[in-house]
N, C-alpha and C. Protein backbone atom coordinates (compact mmCIF):
# COMPACT_ATOMS: atom_id res chain seq x y z
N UNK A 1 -14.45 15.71 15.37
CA UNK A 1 -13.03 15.93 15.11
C UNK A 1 -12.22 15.38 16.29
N UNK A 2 -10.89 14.72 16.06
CA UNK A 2 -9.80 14.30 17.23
C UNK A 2 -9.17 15.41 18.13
N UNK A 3 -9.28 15.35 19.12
CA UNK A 3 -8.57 16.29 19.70
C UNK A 3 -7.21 15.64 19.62
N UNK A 4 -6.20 16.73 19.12
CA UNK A 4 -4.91 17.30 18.83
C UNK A 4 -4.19 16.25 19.86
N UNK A 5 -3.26 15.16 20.05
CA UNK A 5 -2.27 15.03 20.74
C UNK A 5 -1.31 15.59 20.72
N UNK A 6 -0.01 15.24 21.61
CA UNK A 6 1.29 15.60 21.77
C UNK A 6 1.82 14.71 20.04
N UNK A 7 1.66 13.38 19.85
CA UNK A 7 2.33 12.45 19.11
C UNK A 7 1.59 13.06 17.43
N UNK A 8 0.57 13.44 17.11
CA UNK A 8 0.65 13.98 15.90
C UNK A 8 -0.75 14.84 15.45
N UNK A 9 -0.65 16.08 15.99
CA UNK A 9 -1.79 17.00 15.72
C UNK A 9 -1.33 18.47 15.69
N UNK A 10 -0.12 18.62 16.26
CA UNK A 10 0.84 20.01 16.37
C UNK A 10 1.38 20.63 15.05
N UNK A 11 1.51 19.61 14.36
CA UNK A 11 2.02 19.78 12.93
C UNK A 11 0.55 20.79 11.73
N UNK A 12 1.50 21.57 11.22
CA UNK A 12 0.58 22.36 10.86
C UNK A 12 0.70 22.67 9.50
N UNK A 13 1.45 21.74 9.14
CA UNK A 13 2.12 22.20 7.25
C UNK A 13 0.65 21.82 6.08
N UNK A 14 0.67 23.08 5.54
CA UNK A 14 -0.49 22.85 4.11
C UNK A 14 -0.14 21.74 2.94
N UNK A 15 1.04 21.23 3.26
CA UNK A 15 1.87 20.86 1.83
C UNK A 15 1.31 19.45 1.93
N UNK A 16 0.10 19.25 0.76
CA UNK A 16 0.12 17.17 0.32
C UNK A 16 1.41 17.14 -0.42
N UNK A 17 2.36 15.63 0.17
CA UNK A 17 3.30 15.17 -0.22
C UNK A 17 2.56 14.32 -1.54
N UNK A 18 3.43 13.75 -2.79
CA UNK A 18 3.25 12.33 -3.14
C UNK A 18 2.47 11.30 -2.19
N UNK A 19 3.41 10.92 -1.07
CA UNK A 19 3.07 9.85 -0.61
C UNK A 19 1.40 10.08 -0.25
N UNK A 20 1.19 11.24 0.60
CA UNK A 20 0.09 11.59 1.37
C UNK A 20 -1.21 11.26 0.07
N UNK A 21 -0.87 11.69 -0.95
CA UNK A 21 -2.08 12.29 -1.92
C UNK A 21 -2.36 10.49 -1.91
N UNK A 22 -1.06 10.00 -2.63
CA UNK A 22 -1.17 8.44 -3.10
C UNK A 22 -2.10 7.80 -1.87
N UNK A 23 -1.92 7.72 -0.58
CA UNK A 23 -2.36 6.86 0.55
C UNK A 23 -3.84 7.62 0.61
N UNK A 24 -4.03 8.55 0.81
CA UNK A 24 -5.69 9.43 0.63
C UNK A 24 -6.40 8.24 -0.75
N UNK A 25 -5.86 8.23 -1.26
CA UNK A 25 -6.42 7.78 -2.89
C UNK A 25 -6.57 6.52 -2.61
N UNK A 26 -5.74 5.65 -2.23
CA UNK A 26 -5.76 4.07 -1.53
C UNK A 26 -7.06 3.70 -0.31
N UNK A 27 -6.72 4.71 1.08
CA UNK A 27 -8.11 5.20 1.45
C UNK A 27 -9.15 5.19 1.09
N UNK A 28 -9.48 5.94 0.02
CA UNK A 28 -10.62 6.09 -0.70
C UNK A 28 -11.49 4.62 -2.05
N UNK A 29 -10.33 4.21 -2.42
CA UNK A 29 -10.71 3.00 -3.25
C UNK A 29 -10.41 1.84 -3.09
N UNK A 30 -9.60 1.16 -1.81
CA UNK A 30 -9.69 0.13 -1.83
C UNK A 30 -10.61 -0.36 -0.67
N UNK A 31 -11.39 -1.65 -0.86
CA UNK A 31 -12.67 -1.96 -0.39
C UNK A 31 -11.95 -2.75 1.21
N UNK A 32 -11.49 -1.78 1.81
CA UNK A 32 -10.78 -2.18 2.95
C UNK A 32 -12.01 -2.91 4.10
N UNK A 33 -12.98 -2.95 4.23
CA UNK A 33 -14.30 -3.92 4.86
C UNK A 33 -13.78 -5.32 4.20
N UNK A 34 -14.01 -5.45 2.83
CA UNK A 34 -14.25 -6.53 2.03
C UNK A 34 -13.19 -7.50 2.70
N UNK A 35 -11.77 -6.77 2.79
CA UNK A 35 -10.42 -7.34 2.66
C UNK A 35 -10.85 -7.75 3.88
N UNK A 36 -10.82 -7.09 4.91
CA UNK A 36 -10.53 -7.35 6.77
C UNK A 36 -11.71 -9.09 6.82
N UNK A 37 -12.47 -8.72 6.26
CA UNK A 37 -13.37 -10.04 6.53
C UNK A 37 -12.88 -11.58 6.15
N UNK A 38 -12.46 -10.72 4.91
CA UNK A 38 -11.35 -12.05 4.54
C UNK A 38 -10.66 -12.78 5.25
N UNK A 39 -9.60 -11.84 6.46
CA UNK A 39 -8.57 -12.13 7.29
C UNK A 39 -9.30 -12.57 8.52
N UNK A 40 -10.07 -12.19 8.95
CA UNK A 40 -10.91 -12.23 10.29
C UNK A 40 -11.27 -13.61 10.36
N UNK A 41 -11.44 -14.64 10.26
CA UNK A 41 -11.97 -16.08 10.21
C UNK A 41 -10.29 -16.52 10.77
N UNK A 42 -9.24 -16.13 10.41
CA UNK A 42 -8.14 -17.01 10.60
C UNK A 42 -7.14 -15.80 11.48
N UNK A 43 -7.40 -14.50 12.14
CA UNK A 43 -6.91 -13.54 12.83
C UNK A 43 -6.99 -14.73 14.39
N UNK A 44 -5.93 -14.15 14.95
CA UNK A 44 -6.21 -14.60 16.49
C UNK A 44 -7.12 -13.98 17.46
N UNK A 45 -8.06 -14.86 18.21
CA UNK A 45 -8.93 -14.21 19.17
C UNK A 45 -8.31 -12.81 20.56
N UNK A 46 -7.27 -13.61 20.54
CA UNK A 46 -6.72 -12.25 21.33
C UNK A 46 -7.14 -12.65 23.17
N UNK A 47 -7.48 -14.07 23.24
CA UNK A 47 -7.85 -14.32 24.35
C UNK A 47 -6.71 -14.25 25.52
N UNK A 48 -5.78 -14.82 25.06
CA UNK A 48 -4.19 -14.72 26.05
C UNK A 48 -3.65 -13.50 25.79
N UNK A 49 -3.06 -12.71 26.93
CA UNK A 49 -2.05 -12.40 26.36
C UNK A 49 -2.09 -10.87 26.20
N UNK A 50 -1.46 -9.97 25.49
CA UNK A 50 -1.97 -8.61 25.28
C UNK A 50 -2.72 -8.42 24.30
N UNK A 51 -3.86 -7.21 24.18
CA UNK A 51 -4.77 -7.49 23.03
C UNK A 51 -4.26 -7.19 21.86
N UNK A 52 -4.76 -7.68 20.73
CA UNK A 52 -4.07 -7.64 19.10
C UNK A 52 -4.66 -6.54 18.73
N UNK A 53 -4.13 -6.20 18.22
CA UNK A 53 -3.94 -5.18 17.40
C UNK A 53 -5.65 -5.44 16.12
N UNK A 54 -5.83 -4.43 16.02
CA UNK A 54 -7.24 -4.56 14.67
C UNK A 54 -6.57 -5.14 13.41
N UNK A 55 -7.39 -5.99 12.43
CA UNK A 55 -7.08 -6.34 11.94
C UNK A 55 -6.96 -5.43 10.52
N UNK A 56 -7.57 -4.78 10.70
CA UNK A 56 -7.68 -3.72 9.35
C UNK A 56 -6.17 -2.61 10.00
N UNK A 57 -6.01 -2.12 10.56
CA UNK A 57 -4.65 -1.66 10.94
C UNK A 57 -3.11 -2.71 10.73
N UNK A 58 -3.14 -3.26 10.84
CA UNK A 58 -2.06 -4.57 10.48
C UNK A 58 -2.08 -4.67 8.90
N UNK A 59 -3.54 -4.91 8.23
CA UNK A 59 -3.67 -5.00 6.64
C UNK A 59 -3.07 -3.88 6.14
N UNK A 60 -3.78 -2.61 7.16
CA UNK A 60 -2.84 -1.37 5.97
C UNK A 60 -1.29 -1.41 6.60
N UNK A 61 -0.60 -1.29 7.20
CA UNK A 61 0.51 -1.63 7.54
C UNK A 61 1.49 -2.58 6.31
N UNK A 62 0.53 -3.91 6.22
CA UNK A 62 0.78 -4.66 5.22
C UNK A 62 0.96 -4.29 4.01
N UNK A 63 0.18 -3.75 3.37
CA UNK A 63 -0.27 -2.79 2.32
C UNK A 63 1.20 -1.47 2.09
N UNK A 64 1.59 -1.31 2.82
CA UNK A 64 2.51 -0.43 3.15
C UNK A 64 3.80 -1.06 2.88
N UNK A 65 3.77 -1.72 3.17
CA UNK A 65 5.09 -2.82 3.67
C UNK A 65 5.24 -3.12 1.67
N UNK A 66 4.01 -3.27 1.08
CA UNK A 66 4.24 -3.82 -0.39
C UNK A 66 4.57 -2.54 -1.19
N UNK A 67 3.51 -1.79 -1.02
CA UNK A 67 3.92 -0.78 -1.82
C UNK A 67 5.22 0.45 -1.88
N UNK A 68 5.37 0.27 -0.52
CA UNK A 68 7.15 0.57 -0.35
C UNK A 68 7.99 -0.33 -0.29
N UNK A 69 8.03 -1.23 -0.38
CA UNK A 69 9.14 -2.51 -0.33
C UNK A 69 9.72 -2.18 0.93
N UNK A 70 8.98 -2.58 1.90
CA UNK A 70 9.60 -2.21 3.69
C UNK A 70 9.60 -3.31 3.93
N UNK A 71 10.29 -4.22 4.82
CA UNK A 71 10.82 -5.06 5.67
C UNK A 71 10.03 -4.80 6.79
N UNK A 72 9.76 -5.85 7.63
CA UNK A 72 8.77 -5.76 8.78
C UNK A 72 9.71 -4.53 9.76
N UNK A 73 10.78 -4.80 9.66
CA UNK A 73 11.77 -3.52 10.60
C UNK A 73 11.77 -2.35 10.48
N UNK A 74 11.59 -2.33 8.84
CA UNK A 74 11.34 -1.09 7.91
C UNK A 74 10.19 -0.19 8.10
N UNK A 75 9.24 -0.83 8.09
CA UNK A 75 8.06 -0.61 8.15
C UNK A 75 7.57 -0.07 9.83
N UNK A 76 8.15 -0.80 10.63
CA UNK A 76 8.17 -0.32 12.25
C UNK A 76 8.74 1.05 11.94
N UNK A 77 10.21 1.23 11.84
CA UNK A 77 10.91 2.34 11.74
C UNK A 77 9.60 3.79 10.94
N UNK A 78 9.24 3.29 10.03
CA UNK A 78 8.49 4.52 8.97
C UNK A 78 7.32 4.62 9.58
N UNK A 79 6.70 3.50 10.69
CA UNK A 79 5.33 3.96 11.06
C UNK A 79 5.66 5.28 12.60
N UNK A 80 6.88 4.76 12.67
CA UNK A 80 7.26 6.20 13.83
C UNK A 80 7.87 7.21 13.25
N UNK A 81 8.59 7.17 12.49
CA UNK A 81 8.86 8.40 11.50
C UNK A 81 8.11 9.20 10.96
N UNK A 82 6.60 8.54 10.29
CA UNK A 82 6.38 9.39 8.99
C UNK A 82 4.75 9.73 9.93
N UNK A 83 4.11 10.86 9.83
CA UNK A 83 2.93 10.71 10.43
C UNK A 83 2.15 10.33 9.67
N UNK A 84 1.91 10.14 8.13
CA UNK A 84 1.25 10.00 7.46
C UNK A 84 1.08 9.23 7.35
N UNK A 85 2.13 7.73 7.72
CA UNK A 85 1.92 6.20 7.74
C UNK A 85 0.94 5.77 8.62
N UNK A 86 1.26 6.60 9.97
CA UNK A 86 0.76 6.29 10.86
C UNK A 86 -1.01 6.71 10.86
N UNK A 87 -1.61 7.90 10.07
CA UNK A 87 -2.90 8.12 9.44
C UNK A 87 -3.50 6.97 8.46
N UNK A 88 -2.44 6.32 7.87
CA UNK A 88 -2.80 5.97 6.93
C UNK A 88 -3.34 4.66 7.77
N UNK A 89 -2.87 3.90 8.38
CA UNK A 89 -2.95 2.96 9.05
C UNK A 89 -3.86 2.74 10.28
N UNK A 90 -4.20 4.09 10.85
CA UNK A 90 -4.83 4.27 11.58
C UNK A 90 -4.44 4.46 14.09
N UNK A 91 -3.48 4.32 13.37
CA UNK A 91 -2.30 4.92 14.66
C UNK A 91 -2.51 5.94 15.06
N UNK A 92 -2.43 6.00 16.51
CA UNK A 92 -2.22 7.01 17.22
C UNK A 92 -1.30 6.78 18.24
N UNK A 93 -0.31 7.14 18.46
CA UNK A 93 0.95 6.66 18.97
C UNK A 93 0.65 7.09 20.55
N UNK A 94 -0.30 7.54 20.95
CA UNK A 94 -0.66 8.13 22.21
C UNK A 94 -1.87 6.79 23.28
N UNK A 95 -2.65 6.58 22.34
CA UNK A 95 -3.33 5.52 22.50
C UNK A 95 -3.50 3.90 21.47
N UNK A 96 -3.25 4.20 20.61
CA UNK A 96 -3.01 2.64 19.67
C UNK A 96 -1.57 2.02 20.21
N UNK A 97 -0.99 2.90 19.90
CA UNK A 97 0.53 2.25 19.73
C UNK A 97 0.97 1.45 18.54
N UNK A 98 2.36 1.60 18.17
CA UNK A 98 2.76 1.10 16.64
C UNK A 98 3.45 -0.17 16.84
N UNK A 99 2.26 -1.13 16.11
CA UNK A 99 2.99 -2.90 15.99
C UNK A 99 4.53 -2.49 16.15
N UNK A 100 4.86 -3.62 16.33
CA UNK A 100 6.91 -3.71 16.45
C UNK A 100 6.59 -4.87 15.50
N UNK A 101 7.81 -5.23 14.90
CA UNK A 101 8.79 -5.82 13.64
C UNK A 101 8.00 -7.09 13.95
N UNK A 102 7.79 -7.57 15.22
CA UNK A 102 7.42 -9.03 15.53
C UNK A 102 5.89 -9.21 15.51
N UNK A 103 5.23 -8.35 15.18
CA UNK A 103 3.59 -8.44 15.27
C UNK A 103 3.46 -8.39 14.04
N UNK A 104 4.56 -7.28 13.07
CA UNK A 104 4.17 -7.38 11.66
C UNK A 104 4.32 -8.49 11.28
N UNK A 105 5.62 -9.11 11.27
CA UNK A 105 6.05 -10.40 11.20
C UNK A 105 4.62 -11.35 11.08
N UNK A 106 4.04 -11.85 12.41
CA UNK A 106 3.42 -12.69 12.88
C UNK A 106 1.89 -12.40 11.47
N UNK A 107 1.46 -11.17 11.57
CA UNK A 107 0.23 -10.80 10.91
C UNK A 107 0.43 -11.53 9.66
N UNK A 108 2.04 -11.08 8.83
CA UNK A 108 2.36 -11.37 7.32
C UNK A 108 2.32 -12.44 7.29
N UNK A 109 2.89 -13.83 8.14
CA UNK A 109 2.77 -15.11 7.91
C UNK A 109 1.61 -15.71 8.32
N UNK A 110 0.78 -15.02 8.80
CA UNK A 110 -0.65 -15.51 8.69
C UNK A 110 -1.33 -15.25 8.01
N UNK A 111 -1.29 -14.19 7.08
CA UNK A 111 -1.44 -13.92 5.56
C UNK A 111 -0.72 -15.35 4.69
N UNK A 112 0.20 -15.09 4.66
CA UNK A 112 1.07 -16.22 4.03
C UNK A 112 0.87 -17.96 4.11
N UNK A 113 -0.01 -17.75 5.45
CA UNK A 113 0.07 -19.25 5.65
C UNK A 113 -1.68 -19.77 5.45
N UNK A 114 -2.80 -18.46 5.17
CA UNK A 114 -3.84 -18.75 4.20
C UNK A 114 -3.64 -18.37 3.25
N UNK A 115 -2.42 -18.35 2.78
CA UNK A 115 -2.93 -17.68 0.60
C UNK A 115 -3.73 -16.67 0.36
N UNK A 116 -3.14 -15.40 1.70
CA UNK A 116 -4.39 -14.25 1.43
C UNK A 116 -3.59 -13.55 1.12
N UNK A 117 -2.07 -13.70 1.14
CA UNK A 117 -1.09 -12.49 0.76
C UNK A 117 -0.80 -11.98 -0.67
N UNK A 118 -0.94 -12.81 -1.48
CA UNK A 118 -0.91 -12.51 -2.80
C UNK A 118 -2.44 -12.52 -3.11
N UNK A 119 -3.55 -13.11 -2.93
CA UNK A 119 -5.03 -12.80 -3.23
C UNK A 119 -5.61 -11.67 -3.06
N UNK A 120 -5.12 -10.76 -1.45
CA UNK A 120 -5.31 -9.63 -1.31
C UNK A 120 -4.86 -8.29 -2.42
N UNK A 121 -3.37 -8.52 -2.50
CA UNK A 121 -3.12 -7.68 -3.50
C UNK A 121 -3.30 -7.80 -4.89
N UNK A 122 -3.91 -9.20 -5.33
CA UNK A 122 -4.29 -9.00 -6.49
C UNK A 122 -5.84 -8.79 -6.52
N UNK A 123 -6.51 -8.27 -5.39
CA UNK A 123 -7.57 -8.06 -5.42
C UNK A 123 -7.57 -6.50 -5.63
N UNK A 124 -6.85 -6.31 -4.94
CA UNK A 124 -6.73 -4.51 -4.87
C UNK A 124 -6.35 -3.96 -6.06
N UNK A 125 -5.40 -5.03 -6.96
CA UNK A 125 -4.38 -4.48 -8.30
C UNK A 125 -6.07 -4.93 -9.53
N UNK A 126 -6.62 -5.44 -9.28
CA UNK A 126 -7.35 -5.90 -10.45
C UNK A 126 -8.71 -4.86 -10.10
N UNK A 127 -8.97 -4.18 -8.91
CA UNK A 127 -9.86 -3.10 -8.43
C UNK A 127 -9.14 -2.30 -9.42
N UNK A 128 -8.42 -1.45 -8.83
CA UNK A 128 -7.16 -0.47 -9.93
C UNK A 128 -7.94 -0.58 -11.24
N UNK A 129 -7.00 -1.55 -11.49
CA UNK A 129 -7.11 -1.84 -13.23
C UNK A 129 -8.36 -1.59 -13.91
N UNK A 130 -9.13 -2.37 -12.58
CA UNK A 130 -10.78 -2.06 -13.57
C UNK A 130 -11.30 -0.04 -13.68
N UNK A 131 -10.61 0.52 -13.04
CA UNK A 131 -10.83 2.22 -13.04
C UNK A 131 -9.66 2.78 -13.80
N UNK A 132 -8.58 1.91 -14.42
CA UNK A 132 -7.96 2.07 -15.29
C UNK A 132 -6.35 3.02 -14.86
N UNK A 133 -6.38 2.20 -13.56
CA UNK A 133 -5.12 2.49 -12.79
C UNK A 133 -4.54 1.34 -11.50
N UNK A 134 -3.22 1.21 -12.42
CA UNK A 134 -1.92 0.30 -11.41
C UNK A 134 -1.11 1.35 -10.60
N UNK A 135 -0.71 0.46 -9.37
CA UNK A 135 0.23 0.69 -8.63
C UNK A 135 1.61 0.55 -8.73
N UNK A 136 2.16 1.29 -9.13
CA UNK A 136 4.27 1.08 -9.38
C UNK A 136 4.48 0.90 -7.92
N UNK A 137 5.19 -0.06 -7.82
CA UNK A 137 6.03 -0.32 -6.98
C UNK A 137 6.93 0.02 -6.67
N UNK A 138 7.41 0.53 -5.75
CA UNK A 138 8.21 1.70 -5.39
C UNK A 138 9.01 1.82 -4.52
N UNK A 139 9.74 3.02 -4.29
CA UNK A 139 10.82 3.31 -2.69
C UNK A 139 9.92 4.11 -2.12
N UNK A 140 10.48 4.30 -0.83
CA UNK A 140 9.06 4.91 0.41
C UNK A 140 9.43 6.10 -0.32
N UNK A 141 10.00 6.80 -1.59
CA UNK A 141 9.81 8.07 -2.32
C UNK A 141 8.95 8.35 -3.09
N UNK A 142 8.56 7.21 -3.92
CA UNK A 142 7.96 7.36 -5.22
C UNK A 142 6.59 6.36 -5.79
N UNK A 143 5.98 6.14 -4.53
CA UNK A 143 4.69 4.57 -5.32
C UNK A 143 4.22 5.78 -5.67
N UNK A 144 3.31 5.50 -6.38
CA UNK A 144 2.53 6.61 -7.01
C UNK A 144 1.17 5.81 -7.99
N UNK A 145 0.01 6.44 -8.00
CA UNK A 145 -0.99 5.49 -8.76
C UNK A 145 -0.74 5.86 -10.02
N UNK A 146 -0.68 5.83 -11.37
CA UNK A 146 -0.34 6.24 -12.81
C UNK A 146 -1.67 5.60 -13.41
N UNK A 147 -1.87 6.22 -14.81
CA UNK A 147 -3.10 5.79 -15.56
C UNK A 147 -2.18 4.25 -16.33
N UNK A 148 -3.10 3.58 -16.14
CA UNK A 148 -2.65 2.35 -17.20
C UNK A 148 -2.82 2.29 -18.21
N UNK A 149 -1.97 1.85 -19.13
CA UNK A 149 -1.70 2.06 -20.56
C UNK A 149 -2.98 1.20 -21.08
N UNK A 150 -3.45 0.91 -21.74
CA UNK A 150 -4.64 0.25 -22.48
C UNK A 150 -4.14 -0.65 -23.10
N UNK A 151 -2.87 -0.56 -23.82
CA UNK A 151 -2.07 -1.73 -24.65
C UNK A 151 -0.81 -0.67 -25.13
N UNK A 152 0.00 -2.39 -25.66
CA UNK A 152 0.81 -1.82 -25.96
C UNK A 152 1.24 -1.93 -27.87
N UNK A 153 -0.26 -2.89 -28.23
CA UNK A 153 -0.31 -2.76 -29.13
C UNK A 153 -0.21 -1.90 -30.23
N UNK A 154 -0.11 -1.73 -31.77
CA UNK A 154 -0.54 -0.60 -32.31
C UNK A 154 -1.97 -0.82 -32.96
N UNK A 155 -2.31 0.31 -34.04
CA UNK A 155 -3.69 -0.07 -34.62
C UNK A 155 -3.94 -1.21 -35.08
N UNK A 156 -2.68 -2.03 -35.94
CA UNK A 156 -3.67 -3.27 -36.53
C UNK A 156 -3.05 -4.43 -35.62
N UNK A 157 -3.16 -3.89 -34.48
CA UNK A 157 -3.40 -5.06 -33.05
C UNK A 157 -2.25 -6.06 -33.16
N UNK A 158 -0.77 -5.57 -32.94
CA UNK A 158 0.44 -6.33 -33.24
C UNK A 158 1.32 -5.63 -32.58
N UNK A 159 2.42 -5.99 -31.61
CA UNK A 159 3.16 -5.55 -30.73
C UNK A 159 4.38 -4.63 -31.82
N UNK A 160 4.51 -3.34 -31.87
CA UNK A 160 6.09 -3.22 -32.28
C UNK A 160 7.05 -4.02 -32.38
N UNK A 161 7.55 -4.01 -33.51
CA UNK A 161 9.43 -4.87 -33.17
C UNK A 161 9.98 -4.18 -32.17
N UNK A 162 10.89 -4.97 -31.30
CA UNK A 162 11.47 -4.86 -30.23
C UNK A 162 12.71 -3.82 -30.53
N UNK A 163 12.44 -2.20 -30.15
CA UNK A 163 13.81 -1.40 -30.38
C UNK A 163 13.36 -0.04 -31.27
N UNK A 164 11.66 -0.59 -31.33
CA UNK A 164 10.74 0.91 -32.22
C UNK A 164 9.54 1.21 -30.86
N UNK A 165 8.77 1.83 -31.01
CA UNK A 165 8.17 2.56 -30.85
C UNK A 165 7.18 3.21 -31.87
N UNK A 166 5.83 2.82 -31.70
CA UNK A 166 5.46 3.44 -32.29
C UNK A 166 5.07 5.01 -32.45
N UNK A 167 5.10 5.40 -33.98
CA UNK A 167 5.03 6.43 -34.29
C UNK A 167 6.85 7.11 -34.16
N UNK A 168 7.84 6.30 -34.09
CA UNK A 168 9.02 6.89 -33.78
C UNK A 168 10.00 6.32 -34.81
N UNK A 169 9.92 5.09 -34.93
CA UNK A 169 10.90 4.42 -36.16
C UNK A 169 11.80 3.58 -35.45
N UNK A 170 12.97 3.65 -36.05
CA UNK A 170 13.51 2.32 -35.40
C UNK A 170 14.62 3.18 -34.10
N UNK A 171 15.06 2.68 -32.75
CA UNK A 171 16.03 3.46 -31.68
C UNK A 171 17.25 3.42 -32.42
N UNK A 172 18.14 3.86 -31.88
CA UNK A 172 19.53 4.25 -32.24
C UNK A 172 19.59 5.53 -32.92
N UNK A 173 20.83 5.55 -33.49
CA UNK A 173 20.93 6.86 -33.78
C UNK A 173 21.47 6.67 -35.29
N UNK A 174 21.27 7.54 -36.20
CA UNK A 174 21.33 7.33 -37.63
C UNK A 174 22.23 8.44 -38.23
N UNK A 175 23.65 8.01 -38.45
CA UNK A 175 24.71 8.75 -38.70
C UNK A 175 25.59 8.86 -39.74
């Protein structure tokens, strides 16, 4: 077990938030090894300079940044705000310390500049899917994992007209 810091171990509340349950659940199923290896071939050695940051801490950060629609600034701001970001990510504000706007920055366009930024998350969204759950995209209030619909077909495999629902009839109101 961690011994308790000043920066986030004092806190003593029983209550799982949304967010908390959602990021536990992310934790638990996405193949976060698989991903980091991915990035690691094109991560910087870290030879100059101050040392970088892990690369699997930056990914969930990243990860964060999508599923709340945070801005690299955004995302700085909520990893000192929220403690749960900072669990989720793997921070300890006592000894890690929390990337600033310009490291996220740097990490995302090196994502961006191998074509791992959209590969990653459609690796993670097509994991989901195959256990028969997507990610809504969200405000840092509400991502949440939901069961995915199977179709939106009906029985004899043909989309509704646009304005029914099946099993409901046609929308509007009949007066």
């Amino acid at each position: 077990m961690n011994q308790l810091s000043l920066a986030n171990g004092f806190e003593r509340s029983t209550k799982r938030t949304r967010r908390q349950v959602f990021l536990e659940e992310m934790l638990a199923v996405v193949p976060w090894d698989a991903l980091v290896a991915r990035i690691v071939p094109f991560a910087p050695a870290g030879a100059t300079g101050r040392p970088p940051y892990p690369v699997l801490l930056l990914l969930r950060v990243h990860f964060l940044q999508q599923w709340f629609a945070l801005s690299d600034e955004a995302v700085e701001d909520a990893l000192h705000d929220f403690q749960v970001y900072r669990a989720f990510a793997g921070i300890d504000p006592g000894t890690t310390g929390v990337p600033d706007a310009t490291t996220i920055q740097r990490f995302r366009h090196l994502l961006e500049r191998h074509d791992l930024a959209t590969a990653l998350l459609d690796t993670v969204n097509a994991l989901l899917e195959a256990r028969g759950l997507m990610v809504r995209r969200g405000t840092l209030v509400d991502a949440k994992l939901v069961k995915a619909p199977s179709s939106t077909k009906d029985q004899t495999g043909m989309r509704p007209p646009s304005g029914t629902r099946p099993g409901r009839g046609t929308s509007g109101s009949s007066a």
